[in-house]
Protein backbone atom coordinates (compact mmCIF):
# COMPACT_ATOMS: atom_id res chain seq x y z
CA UNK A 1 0.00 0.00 0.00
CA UNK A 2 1.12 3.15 -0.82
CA UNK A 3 2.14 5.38 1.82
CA UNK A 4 0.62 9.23 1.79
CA UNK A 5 2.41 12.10 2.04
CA UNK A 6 2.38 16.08 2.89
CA UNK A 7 5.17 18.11 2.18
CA UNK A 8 6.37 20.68 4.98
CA UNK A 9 9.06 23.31 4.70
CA UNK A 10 11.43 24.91 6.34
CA UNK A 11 14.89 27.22 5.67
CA UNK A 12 16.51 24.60 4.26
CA UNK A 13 14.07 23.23 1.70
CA UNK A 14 10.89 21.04 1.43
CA UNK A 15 10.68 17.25 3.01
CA UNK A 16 7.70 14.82 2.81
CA UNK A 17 6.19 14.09 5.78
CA UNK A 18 3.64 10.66 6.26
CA UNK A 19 0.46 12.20 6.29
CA UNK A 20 -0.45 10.22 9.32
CA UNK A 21 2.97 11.59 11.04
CA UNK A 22 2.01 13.62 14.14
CA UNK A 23 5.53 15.08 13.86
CA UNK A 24 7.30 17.30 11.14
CA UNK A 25 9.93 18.30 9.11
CA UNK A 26 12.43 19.15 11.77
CA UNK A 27 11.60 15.42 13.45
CA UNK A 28 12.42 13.90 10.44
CA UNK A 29 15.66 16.04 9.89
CA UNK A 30 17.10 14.43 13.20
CA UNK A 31 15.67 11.09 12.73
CA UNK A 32 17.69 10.93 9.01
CA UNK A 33 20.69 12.51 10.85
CA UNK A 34 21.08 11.37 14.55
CA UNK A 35 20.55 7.13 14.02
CA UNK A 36 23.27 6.46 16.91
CA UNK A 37 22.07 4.24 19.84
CA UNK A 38 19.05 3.12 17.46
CA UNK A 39 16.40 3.75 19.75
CA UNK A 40 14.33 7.13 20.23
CA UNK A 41 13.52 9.38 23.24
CA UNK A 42 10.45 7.38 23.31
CA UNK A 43 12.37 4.74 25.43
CA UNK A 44 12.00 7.08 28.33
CA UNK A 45 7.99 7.57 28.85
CA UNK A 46 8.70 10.22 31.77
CA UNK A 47 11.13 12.47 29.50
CA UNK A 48 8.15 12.33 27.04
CA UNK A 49 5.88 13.33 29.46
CA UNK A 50 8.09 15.85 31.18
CA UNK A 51 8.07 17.75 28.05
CA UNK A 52 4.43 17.81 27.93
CA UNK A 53 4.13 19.40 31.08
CA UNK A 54 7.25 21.81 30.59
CA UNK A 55 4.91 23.20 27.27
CA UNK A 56 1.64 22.74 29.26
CA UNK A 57 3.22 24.80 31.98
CA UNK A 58 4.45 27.56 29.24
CA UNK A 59 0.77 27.90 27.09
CA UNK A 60 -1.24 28.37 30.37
CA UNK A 61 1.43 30.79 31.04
CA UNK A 62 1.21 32.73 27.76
CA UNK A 63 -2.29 33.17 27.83
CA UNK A 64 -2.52 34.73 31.33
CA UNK A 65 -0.43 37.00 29.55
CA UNK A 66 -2.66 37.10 26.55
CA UNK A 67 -0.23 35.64 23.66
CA UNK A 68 -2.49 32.80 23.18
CA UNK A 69 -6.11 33.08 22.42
CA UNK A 70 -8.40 30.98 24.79
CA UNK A 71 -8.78 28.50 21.86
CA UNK A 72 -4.95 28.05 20.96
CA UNK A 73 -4.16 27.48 24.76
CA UNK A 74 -6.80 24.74 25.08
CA UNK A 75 -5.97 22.91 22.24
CA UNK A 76 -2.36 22.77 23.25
CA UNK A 77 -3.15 21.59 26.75
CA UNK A 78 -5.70 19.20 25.68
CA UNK A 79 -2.62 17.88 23.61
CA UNK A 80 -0.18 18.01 26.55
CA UNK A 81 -2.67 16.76 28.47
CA UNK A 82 -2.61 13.56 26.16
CA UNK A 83 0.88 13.11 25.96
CA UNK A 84 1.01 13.08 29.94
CA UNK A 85 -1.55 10.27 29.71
CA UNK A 86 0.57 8.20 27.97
CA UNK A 87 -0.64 8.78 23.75
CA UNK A 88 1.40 9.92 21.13
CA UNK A 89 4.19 8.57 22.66
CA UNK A 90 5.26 6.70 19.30
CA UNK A 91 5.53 9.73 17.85
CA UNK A 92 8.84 11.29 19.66
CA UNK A 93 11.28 9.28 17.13
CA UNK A 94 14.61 11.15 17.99
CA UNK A 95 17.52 9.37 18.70
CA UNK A 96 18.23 10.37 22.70
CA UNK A 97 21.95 11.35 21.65
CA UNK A 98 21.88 14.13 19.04
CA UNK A 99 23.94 17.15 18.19
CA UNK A 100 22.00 20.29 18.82
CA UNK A 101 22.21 20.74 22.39
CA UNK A 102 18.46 18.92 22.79
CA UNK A 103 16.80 20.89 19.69
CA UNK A 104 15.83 17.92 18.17
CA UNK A 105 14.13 16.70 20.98
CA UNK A 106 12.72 19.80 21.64
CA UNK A 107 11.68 20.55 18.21
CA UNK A 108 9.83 16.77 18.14
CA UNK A 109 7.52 17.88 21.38
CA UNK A 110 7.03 20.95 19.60
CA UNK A 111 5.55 19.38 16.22
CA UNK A 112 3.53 16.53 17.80
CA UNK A 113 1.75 19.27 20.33
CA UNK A 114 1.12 21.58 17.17
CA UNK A 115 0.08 18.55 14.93
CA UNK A 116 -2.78 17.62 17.59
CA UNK A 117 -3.46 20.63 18.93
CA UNK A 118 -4.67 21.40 14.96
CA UNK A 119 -6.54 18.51 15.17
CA UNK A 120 -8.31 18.97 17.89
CA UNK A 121 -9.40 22.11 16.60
CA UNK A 122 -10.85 20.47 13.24
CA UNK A 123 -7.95 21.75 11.40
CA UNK A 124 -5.74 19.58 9.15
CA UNK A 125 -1.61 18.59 10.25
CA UNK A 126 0.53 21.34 9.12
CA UNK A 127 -1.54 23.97 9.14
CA UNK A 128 0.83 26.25 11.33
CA UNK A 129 -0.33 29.40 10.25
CA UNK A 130 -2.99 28.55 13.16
CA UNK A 131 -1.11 26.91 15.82
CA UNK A 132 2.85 26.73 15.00
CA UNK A 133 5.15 24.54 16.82
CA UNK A 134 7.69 27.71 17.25
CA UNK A 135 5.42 30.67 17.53
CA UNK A 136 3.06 28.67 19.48
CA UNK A 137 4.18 25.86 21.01
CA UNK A 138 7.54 26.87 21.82
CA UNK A 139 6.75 30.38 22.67
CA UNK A 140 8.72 32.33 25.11
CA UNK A 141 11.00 29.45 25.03
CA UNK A 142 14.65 28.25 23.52
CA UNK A 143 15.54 24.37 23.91
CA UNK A 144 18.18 25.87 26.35
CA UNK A 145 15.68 26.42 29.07
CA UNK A 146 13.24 24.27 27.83
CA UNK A 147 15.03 21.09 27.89
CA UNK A 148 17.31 20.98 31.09
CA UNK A 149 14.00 21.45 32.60
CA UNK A 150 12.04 18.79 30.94
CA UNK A 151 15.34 16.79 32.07
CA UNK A 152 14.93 18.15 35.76
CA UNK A 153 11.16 16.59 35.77
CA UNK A 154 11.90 13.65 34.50
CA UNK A 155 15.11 12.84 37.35
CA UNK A 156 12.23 13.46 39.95
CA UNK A 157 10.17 11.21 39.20
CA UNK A 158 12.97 8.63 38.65
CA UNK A 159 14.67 9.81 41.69
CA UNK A 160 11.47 8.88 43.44
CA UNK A 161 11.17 5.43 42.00
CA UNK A 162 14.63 4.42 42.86
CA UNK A 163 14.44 5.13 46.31
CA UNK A 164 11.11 3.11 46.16
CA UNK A 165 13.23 -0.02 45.34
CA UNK A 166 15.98 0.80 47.98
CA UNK A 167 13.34 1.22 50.83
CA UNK A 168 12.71 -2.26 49.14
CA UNK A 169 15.96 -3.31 49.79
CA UNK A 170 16.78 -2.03 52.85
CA UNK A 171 13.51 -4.13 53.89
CA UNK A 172 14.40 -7.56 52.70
CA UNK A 173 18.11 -6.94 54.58
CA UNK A 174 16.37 -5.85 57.62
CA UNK A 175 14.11 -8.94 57.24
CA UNK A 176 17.40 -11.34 57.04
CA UNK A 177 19.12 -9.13 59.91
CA UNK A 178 16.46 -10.60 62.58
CA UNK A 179 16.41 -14.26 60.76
CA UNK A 180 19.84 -14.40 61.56
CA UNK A 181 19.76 -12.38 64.59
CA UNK A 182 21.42 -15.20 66.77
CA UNK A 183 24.01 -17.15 64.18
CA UNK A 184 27.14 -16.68 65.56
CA UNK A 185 30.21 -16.47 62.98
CA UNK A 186 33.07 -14.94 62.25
CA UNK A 187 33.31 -11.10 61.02
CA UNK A 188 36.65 -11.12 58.70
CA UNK A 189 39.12 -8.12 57.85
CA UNK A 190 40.96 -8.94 54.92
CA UNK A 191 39.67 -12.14 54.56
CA UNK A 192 41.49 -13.20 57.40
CA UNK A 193 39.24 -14.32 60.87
CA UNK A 194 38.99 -11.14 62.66
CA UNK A 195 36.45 -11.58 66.04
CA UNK A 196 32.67 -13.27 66.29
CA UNK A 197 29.73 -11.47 65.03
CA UNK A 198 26.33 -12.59 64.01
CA UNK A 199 24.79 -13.01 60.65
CA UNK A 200 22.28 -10.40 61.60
CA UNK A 201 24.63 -8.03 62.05
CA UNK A 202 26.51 -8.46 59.06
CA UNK A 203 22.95 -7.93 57.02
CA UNK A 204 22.21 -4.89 59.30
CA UNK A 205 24.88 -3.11 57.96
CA UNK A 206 23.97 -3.95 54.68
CA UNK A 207 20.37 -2.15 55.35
CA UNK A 208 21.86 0.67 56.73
CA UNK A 209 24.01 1.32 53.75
CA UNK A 210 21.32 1.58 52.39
CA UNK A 211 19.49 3.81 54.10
CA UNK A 212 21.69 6.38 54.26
CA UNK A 213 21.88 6.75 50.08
CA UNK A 214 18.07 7.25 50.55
CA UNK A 215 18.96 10.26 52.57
CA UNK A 216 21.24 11.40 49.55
CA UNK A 217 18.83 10.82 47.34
CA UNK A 218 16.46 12.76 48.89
CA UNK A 219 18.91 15.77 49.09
CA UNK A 220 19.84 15.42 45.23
CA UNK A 221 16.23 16.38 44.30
CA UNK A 222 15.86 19.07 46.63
CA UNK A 223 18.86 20.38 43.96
CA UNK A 224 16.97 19.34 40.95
CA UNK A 225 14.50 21.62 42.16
CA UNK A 226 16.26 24.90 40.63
CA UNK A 227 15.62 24.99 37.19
CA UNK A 228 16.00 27.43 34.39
CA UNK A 229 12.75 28.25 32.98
CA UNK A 230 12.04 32.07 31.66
CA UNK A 231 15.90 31.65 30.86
CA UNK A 232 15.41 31.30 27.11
CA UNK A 233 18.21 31.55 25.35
CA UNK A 234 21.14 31.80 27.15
CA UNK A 235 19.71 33.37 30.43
CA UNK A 236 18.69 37.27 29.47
CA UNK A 237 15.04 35.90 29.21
CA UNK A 238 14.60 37.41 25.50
CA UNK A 239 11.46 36.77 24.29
CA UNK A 240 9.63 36.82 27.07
CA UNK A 241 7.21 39.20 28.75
CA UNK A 242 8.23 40.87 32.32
CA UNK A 243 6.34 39.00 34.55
CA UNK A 244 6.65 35.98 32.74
CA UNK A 245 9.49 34.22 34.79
CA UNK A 246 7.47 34.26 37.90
CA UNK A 247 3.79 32.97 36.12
CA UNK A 248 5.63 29.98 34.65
CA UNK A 249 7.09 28.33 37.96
CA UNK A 250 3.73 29.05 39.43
CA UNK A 251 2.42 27.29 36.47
CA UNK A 252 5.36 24.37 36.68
CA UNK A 253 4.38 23.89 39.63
CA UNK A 254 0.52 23.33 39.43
CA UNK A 255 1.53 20.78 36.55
CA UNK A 256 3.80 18.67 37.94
CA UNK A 257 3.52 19.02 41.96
CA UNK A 258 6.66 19.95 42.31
CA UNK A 259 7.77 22.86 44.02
CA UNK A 260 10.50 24.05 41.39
CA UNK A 261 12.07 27.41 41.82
CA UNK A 262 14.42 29.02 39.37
CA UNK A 263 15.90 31.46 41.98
CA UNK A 264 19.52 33.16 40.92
CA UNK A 265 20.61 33.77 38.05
CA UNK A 266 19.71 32.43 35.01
CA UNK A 267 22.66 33.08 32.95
CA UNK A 268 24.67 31.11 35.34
CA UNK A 269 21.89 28.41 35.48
CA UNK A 270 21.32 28.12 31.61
CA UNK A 271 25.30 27.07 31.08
CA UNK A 272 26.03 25.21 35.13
CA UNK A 273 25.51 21.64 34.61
CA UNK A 274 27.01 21.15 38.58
CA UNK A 275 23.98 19.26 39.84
CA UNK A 276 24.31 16.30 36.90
CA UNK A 277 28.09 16.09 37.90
CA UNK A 278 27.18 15.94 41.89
CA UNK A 279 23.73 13.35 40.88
CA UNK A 280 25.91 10.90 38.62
CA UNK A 281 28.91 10.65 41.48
CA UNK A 282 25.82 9.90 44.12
CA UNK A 283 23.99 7.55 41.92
CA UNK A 284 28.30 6.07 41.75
CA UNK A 285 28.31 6.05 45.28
CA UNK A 286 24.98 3.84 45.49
CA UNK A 287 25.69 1.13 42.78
CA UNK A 288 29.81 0.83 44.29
CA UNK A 289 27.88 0.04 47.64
CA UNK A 290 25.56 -2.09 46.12
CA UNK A 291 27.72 -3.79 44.01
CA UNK A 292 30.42 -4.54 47.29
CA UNK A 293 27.42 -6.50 49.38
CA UNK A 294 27.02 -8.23 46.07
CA UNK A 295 30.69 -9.36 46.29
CA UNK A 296 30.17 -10.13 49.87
CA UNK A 297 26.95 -12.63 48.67
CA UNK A 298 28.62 -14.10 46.68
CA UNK A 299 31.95 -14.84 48.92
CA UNK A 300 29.78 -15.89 51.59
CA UNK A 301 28.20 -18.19 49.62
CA UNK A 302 30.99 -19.56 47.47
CA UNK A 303 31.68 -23.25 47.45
CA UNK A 304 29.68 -25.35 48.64
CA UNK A 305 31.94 -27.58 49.54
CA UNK A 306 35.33 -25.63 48.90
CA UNK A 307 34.47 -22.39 49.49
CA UNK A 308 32.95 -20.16 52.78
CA UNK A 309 29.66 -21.66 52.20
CA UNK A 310 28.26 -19.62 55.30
CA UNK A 311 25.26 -18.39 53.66
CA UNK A 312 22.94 -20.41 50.77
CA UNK A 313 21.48 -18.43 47.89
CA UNK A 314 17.90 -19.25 45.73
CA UNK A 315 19.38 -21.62 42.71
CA UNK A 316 17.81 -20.00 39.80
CA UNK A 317 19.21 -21.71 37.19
CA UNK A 318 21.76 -24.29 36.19
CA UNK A 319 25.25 -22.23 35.90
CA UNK A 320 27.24 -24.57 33.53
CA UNK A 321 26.87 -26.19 30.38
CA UNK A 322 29.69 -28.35 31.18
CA UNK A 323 29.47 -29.05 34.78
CA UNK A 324 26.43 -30.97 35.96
CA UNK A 325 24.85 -29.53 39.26
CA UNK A 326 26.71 -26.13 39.28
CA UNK A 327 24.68 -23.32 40.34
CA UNK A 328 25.95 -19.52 40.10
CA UNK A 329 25.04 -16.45 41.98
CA UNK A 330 23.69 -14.98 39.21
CA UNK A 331 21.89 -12.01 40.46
CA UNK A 332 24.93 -10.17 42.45
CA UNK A 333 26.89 -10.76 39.46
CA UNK A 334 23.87 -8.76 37.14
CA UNK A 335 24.41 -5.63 40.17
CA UNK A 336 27.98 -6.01 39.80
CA UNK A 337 27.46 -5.35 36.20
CA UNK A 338 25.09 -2.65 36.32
CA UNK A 339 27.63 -1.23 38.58
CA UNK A 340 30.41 -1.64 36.15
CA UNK A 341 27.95 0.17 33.93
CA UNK A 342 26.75 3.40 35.63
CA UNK A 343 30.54 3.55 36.99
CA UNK A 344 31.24 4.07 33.18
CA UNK A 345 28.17 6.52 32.72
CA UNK A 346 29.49 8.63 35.58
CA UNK A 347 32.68 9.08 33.56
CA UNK A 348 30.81 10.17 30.47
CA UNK A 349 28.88 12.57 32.50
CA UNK A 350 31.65 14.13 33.89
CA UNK A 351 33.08 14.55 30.14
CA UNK A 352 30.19 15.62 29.24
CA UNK A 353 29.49 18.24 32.15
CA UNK A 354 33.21 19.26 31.42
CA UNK A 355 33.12 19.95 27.84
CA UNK A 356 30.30 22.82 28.25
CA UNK A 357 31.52 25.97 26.42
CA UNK A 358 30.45 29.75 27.45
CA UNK A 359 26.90 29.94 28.02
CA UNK A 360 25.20 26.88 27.62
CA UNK A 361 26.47 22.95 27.46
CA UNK A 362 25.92 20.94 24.03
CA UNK A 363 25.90 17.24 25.63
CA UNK A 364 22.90 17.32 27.39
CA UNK A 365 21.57 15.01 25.64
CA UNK A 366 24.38 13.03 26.53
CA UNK A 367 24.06 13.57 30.07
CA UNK A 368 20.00 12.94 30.23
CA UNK A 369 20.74 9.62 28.63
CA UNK A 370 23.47 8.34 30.65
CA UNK A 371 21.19 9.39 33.82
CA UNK A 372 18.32 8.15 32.98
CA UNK A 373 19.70 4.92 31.90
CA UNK A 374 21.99 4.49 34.79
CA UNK A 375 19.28 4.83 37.16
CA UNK A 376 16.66 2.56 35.39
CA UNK A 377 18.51 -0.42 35.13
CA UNK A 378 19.75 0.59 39.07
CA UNK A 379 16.14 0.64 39.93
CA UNK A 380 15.39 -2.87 38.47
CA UNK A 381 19.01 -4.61 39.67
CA UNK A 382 17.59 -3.68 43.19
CA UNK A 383 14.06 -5.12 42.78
CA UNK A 384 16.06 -8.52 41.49
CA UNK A 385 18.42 -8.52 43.98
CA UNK A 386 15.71 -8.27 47.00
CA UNK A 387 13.33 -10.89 45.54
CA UNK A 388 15.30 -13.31 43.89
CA UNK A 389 18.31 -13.37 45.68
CA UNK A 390 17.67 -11.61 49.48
CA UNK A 391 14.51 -12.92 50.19
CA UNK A 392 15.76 -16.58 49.84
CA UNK A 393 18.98 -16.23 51.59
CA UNK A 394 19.70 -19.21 54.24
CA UNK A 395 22.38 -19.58 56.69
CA UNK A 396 24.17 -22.45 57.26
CA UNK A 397 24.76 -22.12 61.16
CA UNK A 398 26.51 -25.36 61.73
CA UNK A 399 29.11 -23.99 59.28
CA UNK A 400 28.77 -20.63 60.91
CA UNK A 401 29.53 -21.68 64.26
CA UNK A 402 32.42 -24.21 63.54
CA UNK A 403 34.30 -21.49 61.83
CA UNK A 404 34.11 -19.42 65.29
CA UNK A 405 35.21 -22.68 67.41
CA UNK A 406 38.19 -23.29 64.59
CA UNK A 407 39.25 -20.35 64.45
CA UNK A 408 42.58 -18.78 66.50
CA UNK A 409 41.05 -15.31 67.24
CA UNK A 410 38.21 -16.17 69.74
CA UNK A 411 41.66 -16.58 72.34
CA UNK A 412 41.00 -12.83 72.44
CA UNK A 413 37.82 -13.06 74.55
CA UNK A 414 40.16 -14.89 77.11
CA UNK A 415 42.48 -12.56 77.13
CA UNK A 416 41.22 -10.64 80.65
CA UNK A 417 40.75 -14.02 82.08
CA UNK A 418 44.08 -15.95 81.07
CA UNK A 419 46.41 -13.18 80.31
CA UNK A 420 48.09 -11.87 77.38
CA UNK A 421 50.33 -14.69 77.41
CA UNK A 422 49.01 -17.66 77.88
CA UNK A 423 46.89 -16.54 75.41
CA UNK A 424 49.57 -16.07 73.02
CA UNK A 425 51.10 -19.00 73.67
CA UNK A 426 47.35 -20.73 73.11
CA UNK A 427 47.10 -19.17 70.07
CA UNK A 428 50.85 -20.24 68.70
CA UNK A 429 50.08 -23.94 69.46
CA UNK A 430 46.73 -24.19 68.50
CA UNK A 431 48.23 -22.78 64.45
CA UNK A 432 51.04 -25.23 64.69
CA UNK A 433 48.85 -28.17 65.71
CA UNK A 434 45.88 -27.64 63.85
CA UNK A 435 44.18 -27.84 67.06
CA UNK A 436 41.15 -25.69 68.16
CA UNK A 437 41.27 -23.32 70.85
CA UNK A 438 38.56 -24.15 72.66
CA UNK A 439 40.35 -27.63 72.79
CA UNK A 440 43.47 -27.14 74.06
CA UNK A 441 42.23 -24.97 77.20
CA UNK A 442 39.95 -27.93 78.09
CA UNK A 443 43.39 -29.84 77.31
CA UNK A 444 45.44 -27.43 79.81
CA UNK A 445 42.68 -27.06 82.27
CA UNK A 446 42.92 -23.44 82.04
CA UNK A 447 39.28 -23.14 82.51
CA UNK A 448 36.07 -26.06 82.91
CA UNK A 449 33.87 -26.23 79.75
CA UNK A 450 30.97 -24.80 81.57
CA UNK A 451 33.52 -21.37 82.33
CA UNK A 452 34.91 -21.54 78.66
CA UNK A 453 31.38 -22.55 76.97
CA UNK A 454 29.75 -19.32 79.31
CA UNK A 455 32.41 -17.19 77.78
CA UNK A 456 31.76 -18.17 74.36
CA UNK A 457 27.90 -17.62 74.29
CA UNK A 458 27.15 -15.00 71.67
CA UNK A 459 25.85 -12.45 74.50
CA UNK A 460 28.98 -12.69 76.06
CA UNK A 461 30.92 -12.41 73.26
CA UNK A 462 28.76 -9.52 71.13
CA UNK A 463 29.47 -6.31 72.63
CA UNK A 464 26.75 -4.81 69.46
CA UNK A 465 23.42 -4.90 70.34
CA UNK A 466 21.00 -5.36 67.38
């Protein structure tokens, strides 16, 4: 079947557009010239719908100030109001990573508001001599304002859903922490037996770790709140009306929920990309934490027979094509991974941030990408390592506890009763024999086994409450 066309113009020349197309020519100049990670912006529903609300947030603010008839204004919102809802999405077919500084992008929100704004008004696509997707749709705007904002938006919301699946997280550790509350083994420093601990413990900690990059979280979007809207081009505000700066946060606001400010100055703001730079190194911070209790999973559990084998993770799925009955710890190794990953992002967003030039930075869209991405697949390594790895963690307390009774360093809970030097000299013969401790002061009837089994109780030996 023959596909229909319209033709649309612009400065440099005529392209035709499928009639059916909600977006135009300037769309379809970026989609011919940007085909890099060969995806579109489309893979980010909240960016898309950011957008909407940035240009919802600028029409209701143009008509309070009377540069939109009644009618223009509520056929773009009606449109925004649309995209928000989750249609038209299809129709943002930019690649994410484009040259431009975000115009493409910009320019695609831009046409597919105009497009259906016309049609809601009975009007046929491309008729921009009625609602335009620059005079219009983009008014009292630049892509320089209009994007970081959009990108701004879109981090809250994200922000928001990855501390969602941390308080998971931090739930299913704390769950573990009182499982485990009273298996006794041995905490290690440098892989080397260091004193007794329990289990629970050793999953506290791994709950409050992360807590605490909740609390960062929380104060990274308190940041994102600043944006640069009214800035237009490069932060004098050209184009736009006097009171204009002030009627469109109010208006942000309303739309999204969000109390955004753009407070200081908006030169400065239009070209500072600080608050990626300080976002990426605390979204670094998360997945390095993240990714070292993975390790610690996994080392726990390694064996079964030749390893620590302290701890059992869920089998999910048979880890060898060679070796029958191997099972792998396959979800710490997929954080690990995604670790590896945003570690890398961070580095590109710091290149990025870097290579910003006088008043505004060109790699945005670099940035947005990189952030978004990084904190996506951190949001969905969480959910898989709570539920099919945390959840159906087991200890092995037999193991556990014969690793405290082998090992030389529980001598050091003796030490006020026996003395430094017995001790030592305990602790010499008991490596040269291969003999346990608690043996050889039975042996040596240093103490009876109801003194040196009292001694070793985990109370007695736990200084930590839980």
């Amino acid at each position: 079947m023959e596909t229909a066309f319209r033709i649309e113009k612009d400065f440099l020349g005529e392209m035709n557009i499928d009639v059916h197309a909600y977006y135009g020519i300037q769309t379809l100049r970026a989609k011919n010239n940007f085909d890099i990670t060969h995806t579109n912006i489309s893979l980010f529903p909240s960016f898309i719908t950011s957008l909407a609300k940035v240009k919802k947030a600028c029409a209701l603010t143009n008509y309070e100030l009377e540069d939109l008839t009644l009618e223009q204004k509520d056929a773009i919102v009606q449109a925004c109001d649309e995209i928000i809802d989750g249609k038209l999405h299809e129709q943002f077919i930019v690649d994410p990573i484009q040259g431009g500084a975000g115009t493409s992008t910009n320019m695609n929100a831009n046409e597919v508001i105009a497009n259906r704004a016309l049609e809601i008004l009975g009007h046929p696509r491309a008729a921009y001599n009625i609602i335009h997707p620059n005079n219009h749709v983009n008014m009292s705007q630049s892509t320089n304002d209009a994007y970081p904002t959009a990108i701004k938006i879109t981090l809250q919301d994200l922000i928001y859903k990855l501390k969602e699946s941390l308080r998971y997280l931090r739930d299913a550790y704390n769950e573990k922490a009182e499982e485990f509350k009273d298996v006794l083994k041995m905490g290690r420093t440098q892989l080397q037996d260091a004193v007794p601990m329990t289990l629970g413990q050793e999953f506290k900690t791994y709950a409050i770790m992360v807590d605490t990059d909740i609390y960062r979280l929380r104060e990274a979007q308190e940041l994102l709140k600043s944006v640069n809207l009214g800035a237009t081009a490069i932060g004098t505000g050209i184009n736009t009306k006097e009171h204009y700066r002030k009627l469109v946060i109010k208006n942000l606001r309303k739309v999204t929920g969000v109390d955004f400010d753009n407070t200081g100055d908006l030169i400065e703001a239009t070209q500072d990309t600080g608050v990626f730079v300080h976002l990426s190194g605390l979204l670094k911070r998360v997945v390095i934490k993240m990714s070292k209790v993975s390790n610690d999973l996994r080392l726990l559990s390694s064996g079964p027979r030749a390893g620590f084998n302290e701890i059992n993770l869920p089998p999910l799925q048979p880890g060898s094509s060679i070796m029958p009955g191997k099972v792998n710890p396959v979800i710490p190794e997929v954080v690990n991974q995604v670790a590896f990953d945003v570690i890398g992002a961070d580095a590109s967003i710091s290149m990025a941030c870097e290579g910003g030039q006088l008043q505004l930075n060109v790699f945005e869209p670099l940035i947005a990408y990189k952030l978004f991405t990084s904190i996506n697949m951190m949001r969905r390594s969480f959910y898989a390592l709570a539920d099919k790895c945390v959840k159906g963690i087991t200890a092995n307390e037999d193991v556990c506890m014969e690793n405290v009774l082998n090992s030389i360093t529980i001598i050091t809970y003796l030490n006020p009763i026996l003395g430094y030097e017995v001790c030592s000299s305990i602790a010499k013969e008991a490596l040269a024999s291969n003999k346990r401790v608690y043996d050889l002061v039975l042996e040596k009837e240093l103490l009876s086994q109801e003194e040196l089994d009292n001694f070793l109780l985990p109370k007695n030996m736990l200084k930590v409450k839980m």
